[in-house]
N, C-alpha and C. Protein backbone atom coordinates (compact mmCIF):
# COMPACT_ATOMS: atom_id res chain seq x y z
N UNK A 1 23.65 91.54 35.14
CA UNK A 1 24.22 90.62 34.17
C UNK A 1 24.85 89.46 34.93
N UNK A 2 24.95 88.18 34.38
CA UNK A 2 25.26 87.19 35.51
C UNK A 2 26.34 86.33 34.14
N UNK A 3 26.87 85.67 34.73
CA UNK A 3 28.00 84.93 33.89
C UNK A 3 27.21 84.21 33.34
N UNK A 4 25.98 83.18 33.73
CA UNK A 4 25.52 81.84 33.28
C UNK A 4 24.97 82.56 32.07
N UNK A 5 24.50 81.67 30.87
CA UNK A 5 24.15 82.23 29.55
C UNK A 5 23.07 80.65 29.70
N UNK A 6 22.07 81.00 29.57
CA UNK A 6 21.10 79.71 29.92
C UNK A 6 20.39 79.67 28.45
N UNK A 7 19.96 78.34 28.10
CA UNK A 7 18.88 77.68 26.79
C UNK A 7 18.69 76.64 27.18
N UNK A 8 16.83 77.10 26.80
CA UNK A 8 15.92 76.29 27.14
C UNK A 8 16.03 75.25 25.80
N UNK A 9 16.16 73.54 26.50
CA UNK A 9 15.55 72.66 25.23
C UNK A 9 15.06 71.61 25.81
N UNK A 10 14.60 70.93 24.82
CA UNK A 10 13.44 69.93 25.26
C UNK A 10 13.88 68.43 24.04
N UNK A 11 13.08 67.44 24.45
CA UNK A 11 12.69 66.27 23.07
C UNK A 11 11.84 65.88 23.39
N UNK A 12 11.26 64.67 22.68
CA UNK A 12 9.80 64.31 22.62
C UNK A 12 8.80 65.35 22.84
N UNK A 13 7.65 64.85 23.33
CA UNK A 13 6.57 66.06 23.10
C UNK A 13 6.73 67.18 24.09
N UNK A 14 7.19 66.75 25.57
CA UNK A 14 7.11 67.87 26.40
C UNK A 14 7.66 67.96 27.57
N UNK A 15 9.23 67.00 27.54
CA UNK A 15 10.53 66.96 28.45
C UNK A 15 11.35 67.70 28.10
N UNK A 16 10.92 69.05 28.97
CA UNK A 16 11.84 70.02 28.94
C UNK A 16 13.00 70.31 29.96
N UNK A 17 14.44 70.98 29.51
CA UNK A 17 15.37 70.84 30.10
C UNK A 17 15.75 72.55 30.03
N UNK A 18 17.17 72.42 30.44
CA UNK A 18 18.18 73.78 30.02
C UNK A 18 19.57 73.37 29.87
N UNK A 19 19.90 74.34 29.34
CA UNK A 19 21.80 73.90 29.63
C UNK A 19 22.34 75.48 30.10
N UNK A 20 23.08 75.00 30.80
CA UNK A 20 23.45 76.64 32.25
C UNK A 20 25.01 76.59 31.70
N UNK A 21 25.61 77.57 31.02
CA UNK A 21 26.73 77.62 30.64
C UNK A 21 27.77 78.85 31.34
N UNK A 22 28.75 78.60 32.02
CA UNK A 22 29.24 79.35 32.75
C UNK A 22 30.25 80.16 31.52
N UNK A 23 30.09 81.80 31.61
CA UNK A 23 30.98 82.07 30.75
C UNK A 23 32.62 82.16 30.98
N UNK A 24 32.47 82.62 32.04
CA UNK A 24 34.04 82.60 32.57
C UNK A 24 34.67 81.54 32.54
N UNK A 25 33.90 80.15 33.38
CA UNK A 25 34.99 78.94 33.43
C UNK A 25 34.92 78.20 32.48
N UNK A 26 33.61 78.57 31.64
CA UNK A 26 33.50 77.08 29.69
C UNK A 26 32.85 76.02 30.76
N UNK A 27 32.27 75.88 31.87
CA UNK A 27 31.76 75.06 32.61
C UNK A 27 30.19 74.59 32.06
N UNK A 28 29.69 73.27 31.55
CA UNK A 28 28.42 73.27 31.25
C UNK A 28 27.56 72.77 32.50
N UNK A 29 26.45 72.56 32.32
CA UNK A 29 25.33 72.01 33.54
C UNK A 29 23.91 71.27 32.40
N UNK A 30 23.97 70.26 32.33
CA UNK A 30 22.84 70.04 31.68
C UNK A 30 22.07 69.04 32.06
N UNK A 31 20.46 70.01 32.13
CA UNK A 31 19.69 69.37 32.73
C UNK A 31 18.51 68.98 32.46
N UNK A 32 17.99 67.43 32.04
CA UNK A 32 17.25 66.68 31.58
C UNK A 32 16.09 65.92 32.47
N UNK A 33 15.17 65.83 32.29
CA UNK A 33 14.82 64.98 33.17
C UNK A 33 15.06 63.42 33.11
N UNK A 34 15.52 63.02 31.71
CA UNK A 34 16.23 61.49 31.74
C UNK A 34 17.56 61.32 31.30
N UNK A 35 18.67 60.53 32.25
CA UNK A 35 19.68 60.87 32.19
C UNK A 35 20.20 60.34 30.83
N UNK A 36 19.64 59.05 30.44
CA UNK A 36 20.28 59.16 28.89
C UNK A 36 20.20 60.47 27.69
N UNK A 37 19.35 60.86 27.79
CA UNK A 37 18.86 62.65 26.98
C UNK A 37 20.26 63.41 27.43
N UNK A 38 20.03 63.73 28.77
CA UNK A 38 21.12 64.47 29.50
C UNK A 38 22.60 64.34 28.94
N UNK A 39 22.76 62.91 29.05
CA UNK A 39 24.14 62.61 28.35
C UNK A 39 24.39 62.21 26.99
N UNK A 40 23.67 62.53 25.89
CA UNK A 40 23.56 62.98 24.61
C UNK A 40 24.39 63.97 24.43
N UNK A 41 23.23 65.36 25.18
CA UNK A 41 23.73 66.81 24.95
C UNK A 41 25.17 66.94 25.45
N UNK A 42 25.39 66.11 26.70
CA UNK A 42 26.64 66.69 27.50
C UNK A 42 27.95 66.07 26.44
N UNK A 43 27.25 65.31 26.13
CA UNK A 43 28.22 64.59 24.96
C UNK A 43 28.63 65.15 23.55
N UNK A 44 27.91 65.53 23.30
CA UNK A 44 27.67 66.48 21.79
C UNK A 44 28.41 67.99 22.39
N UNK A 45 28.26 68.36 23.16
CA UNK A 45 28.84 69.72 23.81
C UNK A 45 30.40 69.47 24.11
N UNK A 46 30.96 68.44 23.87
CA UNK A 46 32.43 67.97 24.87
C UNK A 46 33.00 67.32 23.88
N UNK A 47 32.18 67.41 22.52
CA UNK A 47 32.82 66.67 21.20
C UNK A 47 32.88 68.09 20.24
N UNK A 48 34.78 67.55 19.79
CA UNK A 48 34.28 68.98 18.29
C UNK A 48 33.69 68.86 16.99
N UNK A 49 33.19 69.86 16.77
CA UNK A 49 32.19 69.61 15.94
C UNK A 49 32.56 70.31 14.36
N UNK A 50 32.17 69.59 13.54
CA UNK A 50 32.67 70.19 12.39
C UNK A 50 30.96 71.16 11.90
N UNK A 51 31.26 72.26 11.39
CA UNK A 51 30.22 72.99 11.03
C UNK A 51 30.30 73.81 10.01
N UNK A 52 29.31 73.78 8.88
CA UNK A 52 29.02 74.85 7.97
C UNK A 52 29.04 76.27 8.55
N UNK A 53 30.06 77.40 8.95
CA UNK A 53 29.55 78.49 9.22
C UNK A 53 29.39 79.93 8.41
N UNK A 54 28.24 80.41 8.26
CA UNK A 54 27.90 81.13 7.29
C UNK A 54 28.71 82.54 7.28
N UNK A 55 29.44 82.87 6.06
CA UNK A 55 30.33 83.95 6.00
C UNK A 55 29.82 84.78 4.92
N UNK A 56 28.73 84.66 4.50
CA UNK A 56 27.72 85.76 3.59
C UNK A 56 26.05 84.90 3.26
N UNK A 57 25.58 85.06 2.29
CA UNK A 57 24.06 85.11 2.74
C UNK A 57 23.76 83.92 2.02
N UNK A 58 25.05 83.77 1.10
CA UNK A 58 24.74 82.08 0.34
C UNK A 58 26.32 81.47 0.46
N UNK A 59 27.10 82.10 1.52
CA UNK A 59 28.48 81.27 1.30
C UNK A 59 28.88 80.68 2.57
N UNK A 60 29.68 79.64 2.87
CA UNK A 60 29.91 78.92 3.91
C UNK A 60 30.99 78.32 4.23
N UNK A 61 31.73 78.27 5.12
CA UNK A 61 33.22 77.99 5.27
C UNK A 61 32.67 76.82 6.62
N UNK A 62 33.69 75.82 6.22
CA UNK A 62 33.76 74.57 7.35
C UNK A 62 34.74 74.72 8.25
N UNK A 63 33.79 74.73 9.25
CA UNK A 63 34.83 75.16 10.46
C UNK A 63 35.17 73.98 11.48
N UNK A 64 36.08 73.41 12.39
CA UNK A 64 35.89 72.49 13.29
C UNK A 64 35.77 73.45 14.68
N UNK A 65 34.79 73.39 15.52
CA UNK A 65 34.80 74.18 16.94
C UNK A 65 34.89 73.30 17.79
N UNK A 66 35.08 73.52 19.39
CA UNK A 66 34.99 72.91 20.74
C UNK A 66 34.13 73.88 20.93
N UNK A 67 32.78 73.44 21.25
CA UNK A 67 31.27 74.12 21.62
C UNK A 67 31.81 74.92 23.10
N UNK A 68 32.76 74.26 23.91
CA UNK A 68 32.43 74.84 25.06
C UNK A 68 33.54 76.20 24.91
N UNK A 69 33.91 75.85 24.15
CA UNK A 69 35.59 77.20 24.36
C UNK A 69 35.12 78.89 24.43
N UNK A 70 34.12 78.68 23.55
CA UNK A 70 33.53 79.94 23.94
C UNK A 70 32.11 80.11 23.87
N UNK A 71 31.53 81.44 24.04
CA UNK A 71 29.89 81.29 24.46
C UNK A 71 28.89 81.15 22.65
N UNK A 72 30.59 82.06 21.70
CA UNK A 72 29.83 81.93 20.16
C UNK A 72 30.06 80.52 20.10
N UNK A 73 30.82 79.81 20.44
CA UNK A 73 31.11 78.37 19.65
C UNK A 73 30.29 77.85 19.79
N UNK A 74 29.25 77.67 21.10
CA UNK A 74 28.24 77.27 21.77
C UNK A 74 26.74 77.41 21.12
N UNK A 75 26.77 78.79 21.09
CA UNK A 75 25.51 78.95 19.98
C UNK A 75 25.50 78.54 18.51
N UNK A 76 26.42 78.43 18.41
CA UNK A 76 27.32 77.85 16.65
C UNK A 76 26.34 76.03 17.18
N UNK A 77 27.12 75.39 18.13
CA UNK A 77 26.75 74.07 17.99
C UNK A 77 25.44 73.66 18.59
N UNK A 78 24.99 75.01 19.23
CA UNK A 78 23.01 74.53 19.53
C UNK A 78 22.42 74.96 18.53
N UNK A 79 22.84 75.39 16.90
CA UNK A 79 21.96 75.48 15.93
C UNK A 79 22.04 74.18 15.24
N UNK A 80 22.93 73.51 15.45
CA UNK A 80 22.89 71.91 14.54
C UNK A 80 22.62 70.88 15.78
N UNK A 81 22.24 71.16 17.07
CA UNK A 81 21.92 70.00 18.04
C UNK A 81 21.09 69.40 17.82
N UNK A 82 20.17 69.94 17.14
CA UNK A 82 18.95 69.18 16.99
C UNK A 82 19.03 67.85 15.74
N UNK A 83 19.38 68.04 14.75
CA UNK A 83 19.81 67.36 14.12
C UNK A 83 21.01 66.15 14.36
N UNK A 84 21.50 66.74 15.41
CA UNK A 84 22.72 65.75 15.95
C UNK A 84 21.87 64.88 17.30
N UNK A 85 21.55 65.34 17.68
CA UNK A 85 20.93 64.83 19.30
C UNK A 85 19.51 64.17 19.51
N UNK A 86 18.76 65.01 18.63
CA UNK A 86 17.15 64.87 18.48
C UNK A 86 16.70 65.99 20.05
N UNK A 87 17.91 66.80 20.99
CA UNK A 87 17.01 67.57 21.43
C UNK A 87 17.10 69.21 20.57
N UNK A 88 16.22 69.81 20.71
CA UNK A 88 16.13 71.14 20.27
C UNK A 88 16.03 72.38 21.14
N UNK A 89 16.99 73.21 20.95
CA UNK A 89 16.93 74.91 21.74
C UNK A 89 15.35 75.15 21.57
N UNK A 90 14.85 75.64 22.54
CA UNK A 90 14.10 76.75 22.35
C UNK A 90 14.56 77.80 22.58
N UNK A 91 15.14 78.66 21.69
CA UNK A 91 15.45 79.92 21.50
C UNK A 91 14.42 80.69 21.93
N UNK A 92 13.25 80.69 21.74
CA UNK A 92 12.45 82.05 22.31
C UNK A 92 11.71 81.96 23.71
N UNK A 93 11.76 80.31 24.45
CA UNK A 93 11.75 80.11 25.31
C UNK A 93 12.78 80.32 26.82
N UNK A 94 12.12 80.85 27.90
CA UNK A 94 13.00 81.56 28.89
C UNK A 94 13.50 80.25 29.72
N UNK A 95 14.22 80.07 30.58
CA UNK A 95 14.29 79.07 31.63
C UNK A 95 13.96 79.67 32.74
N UNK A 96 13.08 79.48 33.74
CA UNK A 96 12.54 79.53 34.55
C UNK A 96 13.42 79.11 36.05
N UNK A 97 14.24 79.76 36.57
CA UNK A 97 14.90 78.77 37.66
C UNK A 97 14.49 79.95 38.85
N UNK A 98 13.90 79.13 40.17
CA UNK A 98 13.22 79.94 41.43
C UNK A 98 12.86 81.54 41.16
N UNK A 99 11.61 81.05 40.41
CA UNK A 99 11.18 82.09 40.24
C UNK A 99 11.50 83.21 39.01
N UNK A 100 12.62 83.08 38.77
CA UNK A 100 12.62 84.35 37.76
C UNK A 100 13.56 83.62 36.73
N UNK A 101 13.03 84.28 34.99
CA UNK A 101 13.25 84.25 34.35
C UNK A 101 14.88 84.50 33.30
N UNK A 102 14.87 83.76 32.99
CA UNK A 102 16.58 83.69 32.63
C UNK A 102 16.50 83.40 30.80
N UNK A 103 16.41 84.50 30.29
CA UNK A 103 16.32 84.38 28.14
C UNK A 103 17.58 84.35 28.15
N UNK A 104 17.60 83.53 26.67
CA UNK A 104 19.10 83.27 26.24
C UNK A 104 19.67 84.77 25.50
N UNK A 105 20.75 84.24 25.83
CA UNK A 105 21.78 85.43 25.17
C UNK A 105 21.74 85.30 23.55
């Protein structure tokens, strides 16, 4: 088990990235291949975010989070990134770093 909690995302057709989230220190790493993309996400991650969060199967309470404070807040604000950023998680996609495979939590 390793502290980093890694997700794979991408924009446009096929500039793919990750974001490497340290759990212990709330430390992000995000990595794009163009730095304006890059500093979108890092931006959207370091801003709080107000969010619909679902508290039954049709009910929803508005919450304000800091994405980085914890590893749920985090997954809370990479389900609306896409809509905020234009990049998108691939959730079922692994990140690939030297060699071996790293799936999101």
């Amino acid at each position: 088990m390793t502290n980093v909690a890694y997700y794979a995302i991408h924009y446009g057709v096929d500039e793919k990235g990750y974001i490497a989230y340290n759990k212990e220190t709330h430390d992000v790493e995000v990595v794009l291949p163009d730095e304006t993309w890059q500093q979108k996400v890092w931006s959207y991650l370091h801003t709080e975010q107000e969010i619909e969060k679902a508290t039954g199967i049709d009910t929803y309470d508005t919450v304000r989070i800091a994405p980085l404070e914890s590893l749920e807040n985090l997954k809370l604000a990479l389900t609306l990134m896409w809509g905020r950023t234009d990049v998108q998680v691939d959730w079922s996609r692994p990140v690939e770093l030297d060699g071996q495979l790293m799936f999101p939590e």
